[in-house]
Protein backbone atom coordinates (compact mmCIF):
# COMPACT_ATOMS: atom_id res chain seq x y z
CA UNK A 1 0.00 0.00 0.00
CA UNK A 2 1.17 3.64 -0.76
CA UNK A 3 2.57 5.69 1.93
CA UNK A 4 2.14 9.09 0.50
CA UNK A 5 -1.31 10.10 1.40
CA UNK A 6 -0.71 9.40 5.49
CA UNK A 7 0.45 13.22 5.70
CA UNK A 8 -2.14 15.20 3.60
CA UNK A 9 -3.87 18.22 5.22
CA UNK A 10 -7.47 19.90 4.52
CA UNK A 11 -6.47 23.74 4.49
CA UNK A 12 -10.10 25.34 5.38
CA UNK A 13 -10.20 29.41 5.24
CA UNK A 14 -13.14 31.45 5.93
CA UNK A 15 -13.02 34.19 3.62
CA UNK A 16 -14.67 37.60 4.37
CA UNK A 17 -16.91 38.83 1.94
CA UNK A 18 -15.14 41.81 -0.01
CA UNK A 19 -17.67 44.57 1.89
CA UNK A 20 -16.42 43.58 5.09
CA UNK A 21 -12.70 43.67 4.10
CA UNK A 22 -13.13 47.23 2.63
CA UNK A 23 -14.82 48.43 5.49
CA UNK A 24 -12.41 47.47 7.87
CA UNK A 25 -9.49 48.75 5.72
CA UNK A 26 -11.57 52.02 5.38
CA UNK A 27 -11.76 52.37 9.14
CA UNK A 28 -8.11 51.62 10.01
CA UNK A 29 -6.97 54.39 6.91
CA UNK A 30 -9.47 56.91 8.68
CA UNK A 31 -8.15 56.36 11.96
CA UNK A 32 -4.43 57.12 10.74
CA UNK A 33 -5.32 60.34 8.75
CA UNK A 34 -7.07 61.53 12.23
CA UNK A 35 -3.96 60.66 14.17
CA UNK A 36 -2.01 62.02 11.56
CA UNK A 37 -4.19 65.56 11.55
CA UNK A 38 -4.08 65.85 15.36
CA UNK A 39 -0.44 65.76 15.55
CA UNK A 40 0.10 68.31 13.12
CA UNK A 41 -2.65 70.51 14.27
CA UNK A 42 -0.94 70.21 17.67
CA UNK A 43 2.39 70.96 16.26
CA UNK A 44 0.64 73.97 14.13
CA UNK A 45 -0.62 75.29 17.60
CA UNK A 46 1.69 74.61 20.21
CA UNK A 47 5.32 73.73 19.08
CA UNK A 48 5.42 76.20 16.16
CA UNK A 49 4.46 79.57 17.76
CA UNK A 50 7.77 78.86 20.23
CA UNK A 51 10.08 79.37 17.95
């Protein structure tokens, strides 16, 4: 008898429907460019007008 089909493995991935990837990808970008807006509206404001 053959040997070779002892080690096979079933490889199941959910996959998220395209909405749901977009969405959360749309969220995370958001969240950077708010970061990314309150540190230079901070620098703007406060570290700028020192020098």
């Amino acid at each position: 008898m053959d040997r070779q089909d002892e080690n096979v493995e079933i490889e199941r991935k959910e996959k998220r429907s395209d909405s749901s990837q977009v969405a959360t990808t749309l969220i995370k970008y958001t969240a950077y460019i708010v970061i990314l807006v309150i540190i230079l509206w901070f620098l703007i404001n406060y570290i700028l007008p020192m020098f």
